[in-house]
PDB file of N, CA and C in Angstrom:
ATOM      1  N   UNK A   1       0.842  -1.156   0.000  1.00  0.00           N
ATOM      2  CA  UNK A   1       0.000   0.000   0.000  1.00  0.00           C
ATOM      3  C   UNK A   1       0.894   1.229   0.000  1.00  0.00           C
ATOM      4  N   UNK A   2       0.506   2.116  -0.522  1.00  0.00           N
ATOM      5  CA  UNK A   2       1.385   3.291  -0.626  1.00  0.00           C
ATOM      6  C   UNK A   2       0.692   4.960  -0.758  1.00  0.00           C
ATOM      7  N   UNK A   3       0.631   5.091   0.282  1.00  0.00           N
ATOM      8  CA  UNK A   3      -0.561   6.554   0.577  1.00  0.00           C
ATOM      9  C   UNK A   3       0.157   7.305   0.113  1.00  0.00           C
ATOM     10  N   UNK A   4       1.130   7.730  -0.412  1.00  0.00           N
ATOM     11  CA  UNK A   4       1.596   8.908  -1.042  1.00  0.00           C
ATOM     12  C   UNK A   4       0.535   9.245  -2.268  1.00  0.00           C
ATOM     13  N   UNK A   5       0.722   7.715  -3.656  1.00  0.00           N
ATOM     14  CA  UNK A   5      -0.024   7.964  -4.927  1.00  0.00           C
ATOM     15  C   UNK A   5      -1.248   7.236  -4.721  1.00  0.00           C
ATOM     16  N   UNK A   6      -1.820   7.076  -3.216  1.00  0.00           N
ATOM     17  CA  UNK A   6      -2.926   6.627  -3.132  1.00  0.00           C
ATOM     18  C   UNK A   6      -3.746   4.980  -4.290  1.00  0.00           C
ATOM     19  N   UNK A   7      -3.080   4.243  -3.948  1.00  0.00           N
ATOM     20  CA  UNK A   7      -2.649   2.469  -4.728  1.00  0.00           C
ATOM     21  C   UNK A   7      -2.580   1.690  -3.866  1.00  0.00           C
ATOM     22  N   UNK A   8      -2.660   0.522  -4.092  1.00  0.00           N
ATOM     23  CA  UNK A   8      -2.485  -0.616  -3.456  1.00  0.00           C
ATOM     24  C   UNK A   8      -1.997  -1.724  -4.092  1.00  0.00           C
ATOM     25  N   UNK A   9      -0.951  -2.436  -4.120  1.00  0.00           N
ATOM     26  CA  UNK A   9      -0.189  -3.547  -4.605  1.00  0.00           C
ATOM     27  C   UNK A   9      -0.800  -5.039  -4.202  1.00  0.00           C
ATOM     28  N   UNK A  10      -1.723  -6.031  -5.153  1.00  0.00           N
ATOM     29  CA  UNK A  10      -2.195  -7.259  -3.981  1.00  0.00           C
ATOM     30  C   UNK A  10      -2.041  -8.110  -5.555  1.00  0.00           C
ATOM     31  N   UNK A  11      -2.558  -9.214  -4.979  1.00  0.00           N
ATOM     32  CA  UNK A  11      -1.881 -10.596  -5.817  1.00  0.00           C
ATOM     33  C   UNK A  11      -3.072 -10.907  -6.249  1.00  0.00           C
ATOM     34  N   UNK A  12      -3.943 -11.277  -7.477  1.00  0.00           N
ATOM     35  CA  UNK A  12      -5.127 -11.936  -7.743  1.00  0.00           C
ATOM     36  C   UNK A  12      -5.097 -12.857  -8.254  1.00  0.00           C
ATOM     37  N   UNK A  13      -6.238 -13.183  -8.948  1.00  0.00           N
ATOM     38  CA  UNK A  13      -6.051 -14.171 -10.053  1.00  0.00           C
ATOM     39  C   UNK A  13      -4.767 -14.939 -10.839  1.00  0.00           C
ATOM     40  N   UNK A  14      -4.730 -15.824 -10.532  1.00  0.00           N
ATOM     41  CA  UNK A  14      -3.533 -16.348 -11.623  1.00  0.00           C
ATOM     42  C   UNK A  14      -2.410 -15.929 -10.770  1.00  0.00           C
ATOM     43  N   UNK A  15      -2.246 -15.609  -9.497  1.00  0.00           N
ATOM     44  CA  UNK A  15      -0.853 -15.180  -8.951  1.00  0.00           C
ATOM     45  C   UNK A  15      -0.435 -13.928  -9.486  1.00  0.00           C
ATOM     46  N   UNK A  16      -1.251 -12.981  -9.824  1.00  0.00           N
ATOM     47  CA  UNK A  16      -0.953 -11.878 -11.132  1.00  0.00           C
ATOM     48  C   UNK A  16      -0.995 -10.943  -9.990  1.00  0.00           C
ATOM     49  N   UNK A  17       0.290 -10.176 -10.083  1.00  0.00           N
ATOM     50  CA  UNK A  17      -0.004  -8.969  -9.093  1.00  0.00           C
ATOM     51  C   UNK A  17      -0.597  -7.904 -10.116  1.00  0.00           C
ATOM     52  N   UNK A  18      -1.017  -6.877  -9.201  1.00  0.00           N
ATOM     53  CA  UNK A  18      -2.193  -6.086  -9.764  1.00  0.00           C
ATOM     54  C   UNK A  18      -1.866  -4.778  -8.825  1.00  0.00           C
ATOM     55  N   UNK A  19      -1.939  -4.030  -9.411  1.00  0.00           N
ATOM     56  CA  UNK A  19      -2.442  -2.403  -8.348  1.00  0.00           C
ATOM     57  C   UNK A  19      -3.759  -2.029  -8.471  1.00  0.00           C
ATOM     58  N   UNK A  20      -4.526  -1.056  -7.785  1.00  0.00           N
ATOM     59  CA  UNK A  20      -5.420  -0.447  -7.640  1.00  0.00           C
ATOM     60  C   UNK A  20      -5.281   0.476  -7.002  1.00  0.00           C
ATOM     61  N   UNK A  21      -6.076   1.928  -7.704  1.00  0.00           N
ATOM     62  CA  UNK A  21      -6.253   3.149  -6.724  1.00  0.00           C
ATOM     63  C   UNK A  21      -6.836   3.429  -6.250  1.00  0.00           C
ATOM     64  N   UNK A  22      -6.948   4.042  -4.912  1.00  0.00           N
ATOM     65  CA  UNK A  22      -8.150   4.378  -3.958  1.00  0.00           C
ATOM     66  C   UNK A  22      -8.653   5.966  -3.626  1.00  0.00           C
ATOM     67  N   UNK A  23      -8.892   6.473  -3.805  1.00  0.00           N
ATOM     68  CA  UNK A  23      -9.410   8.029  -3.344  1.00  0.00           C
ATOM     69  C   UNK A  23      -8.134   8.799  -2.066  1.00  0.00           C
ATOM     70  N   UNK A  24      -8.854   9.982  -1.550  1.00  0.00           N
ATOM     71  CA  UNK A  24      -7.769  10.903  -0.462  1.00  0.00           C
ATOM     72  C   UNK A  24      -9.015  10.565   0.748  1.00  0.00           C
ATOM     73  N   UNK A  25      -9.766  10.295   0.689  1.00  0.00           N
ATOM     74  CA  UNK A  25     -10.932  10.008   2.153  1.00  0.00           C
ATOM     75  C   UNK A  25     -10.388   8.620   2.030  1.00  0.00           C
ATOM     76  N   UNK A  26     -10.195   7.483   0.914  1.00  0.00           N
ATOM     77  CA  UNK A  26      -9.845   6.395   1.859  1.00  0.00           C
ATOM     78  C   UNK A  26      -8.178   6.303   2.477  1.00  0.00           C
ATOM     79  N   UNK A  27      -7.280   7.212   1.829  1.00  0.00           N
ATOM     80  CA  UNK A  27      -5.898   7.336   2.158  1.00  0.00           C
ATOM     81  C   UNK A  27      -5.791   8.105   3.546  1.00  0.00           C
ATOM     82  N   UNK A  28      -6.981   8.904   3.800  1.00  0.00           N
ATOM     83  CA  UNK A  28      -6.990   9.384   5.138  1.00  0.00           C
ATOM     84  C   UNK A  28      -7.254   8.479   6.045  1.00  0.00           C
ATOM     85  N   UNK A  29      -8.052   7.524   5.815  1.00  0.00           N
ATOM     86  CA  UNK A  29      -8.767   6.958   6.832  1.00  0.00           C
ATOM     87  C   UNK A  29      -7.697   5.188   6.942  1.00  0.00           C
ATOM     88  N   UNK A  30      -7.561   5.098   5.866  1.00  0.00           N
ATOM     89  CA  UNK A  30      -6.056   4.199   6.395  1.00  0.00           C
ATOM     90  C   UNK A  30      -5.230   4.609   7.172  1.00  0.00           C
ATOM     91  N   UNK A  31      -4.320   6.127   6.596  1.00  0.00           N
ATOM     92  CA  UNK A  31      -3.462   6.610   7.607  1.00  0.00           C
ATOM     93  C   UNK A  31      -3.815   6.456   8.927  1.00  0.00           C
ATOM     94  N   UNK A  32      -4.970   7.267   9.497  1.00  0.00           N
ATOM     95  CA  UNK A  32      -5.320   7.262  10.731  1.00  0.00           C
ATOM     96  C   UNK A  32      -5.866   5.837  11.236  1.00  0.00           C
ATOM     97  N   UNK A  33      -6.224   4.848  10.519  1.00  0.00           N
ATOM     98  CA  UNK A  33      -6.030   3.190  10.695  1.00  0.00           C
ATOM     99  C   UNK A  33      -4.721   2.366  11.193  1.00  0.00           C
ATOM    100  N   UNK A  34      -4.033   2.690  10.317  1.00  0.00           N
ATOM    101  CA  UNK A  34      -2.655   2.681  10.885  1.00  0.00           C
ATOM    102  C   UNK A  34      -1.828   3.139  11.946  1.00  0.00           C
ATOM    103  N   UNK A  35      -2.002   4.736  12.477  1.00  0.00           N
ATOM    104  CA  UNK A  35      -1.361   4.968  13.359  1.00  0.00           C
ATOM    105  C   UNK A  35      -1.980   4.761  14.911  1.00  0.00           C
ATOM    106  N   UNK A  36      -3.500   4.598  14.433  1.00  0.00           N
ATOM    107  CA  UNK A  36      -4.097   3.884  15.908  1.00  0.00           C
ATOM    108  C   UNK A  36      -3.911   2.306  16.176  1.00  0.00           C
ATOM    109  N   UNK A  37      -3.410   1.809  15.144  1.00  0.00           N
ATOM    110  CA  UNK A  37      -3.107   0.075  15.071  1.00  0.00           C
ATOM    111  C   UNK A  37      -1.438   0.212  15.803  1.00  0.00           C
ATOM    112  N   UNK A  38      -0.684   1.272  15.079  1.00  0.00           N
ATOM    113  CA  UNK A  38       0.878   1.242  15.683  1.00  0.00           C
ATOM    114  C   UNK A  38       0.613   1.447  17.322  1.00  0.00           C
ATOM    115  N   UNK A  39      -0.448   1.727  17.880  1.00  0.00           N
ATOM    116  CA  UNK A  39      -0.394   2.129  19.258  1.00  0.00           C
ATOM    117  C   UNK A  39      -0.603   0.753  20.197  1.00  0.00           C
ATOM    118  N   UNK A  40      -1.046  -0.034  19.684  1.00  0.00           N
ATOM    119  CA  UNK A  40      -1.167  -1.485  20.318  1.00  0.00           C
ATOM    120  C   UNK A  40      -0.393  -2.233  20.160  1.00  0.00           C
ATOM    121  N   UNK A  41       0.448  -2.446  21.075  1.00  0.00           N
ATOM    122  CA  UNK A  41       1.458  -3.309  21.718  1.00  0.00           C
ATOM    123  C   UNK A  41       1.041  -4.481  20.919  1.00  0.00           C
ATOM    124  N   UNK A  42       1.649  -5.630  19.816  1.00  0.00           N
ATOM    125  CA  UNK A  42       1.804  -6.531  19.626  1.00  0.00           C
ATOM    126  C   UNK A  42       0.815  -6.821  18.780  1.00  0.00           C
ATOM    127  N   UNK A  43      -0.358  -5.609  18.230  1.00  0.00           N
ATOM    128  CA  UNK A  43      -1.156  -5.839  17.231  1.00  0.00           C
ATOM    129  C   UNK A  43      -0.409  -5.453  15.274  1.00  0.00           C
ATOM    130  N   UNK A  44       0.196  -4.858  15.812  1.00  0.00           N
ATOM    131  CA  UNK A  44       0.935  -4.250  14.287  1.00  0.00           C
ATOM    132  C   UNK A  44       1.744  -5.321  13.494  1.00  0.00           C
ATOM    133  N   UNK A  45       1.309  -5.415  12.267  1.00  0.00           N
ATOM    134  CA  UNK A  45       2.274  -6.245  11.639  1.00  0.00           C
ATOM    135  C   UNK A  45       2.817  -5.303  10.316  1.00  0.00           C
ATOM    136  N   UNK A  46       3.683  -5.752   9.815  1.00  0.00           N
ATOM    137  CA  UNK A  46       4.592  -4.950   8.761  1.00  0.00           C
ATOM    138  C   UNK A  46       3.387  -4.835   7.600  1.00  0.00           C
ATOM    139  N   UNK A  47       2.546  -5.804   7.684  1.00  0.00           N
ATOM    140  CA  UNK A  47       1.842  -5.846   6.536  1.00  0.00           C
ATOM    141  C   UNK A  47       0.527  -5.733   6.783  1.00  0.00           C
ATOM    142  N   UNK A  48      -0.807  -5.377   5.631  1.00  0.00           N
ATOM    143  CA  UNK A  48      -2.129  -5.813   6.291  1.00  0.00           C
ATOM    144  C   UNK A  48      -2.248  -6.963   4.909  1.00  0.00           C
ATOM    145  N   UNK A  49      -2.910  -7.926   5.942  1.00  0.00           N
ATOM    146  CA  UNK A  49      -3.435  -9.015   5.436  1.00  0.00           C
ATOM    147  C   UNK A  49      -5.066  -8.765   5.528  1.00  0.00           C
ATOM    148  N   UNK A  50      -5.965  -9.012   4.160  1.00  0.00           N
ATOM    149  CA  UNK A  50      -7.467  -8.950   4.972  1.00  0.00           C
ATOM    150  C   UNK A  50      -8.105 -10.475   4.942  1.00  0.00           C
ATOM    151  N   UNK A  51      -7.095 -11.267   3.941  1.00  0.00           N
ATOM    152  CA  UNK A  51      -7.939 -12.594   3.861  1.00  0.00           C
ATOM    153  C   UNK A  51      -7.058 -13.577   3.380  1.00  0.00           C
ATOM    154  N   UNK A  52      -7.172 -14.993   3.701  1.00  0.00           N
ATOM    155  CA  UNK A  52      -5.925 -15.902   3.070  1.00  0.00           C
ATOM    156  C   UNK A  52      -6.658 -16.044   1.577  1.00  0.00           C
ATOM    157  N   UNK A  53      -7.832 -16.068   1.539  1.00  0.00           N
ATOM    158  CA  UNK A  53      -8.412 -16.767   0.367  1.00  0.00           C
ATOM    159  C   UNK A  53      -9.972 -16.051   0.025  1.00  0.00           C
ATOM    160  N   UNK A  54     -10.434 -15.905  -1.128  1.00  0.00           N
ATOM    161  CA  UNK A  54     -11.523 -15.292  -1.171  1.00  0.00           C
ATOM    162  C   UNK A  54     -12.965 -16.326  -0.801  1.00  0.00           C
ATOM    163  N   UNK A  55     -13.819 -15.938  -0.186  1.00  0.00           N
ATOM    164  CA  UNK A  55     -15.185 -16.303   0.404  1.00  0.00           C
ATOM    165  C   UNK A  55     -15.667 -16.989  -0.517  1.00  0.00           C
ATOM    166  N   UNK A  56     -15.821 -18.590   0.274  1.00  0.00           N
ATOM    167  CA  UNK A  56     -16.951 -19.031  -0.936  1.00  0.00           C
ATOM    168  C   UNK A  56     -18.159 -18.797  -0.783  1.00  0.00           C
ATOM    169  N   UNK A  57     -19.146 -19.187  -1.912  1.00  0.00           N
ATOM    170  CA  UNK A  57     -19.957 -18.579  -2.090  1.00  0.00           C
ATOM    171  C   UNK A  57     -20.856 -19.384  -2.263  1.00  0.00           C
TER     172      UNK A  57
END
């Protein structure tokens, strides 16, 4: 993820990495996601993960 050019780097289909861009309200609201996550002792990881695998259906 990279809030500067407001993108996101993730892996889809086929192992195919992919970017996507997101707006300045969702780059805000990550930032401030992030720096309230850095405040918890042992919750922060280098990375966000949201899912191993997509939902079946």
């Amino acid at each position: 993820m990279d809030l500067n050019t407001e993108s996101v780097r993730f892996r889809g289909k086929g192992a195919k990495d992919r970017r996507a861009r997101f707006g300045p309200k969702t780059a805000r609201a990550l930032s401030r996601y992030l720096r309230a996550r850095d405040k918890h002792k042992g919750v922060a990881l280098p990375y966000l993960r949201l899912a191993d695998e997509a939902p079946r259906r």
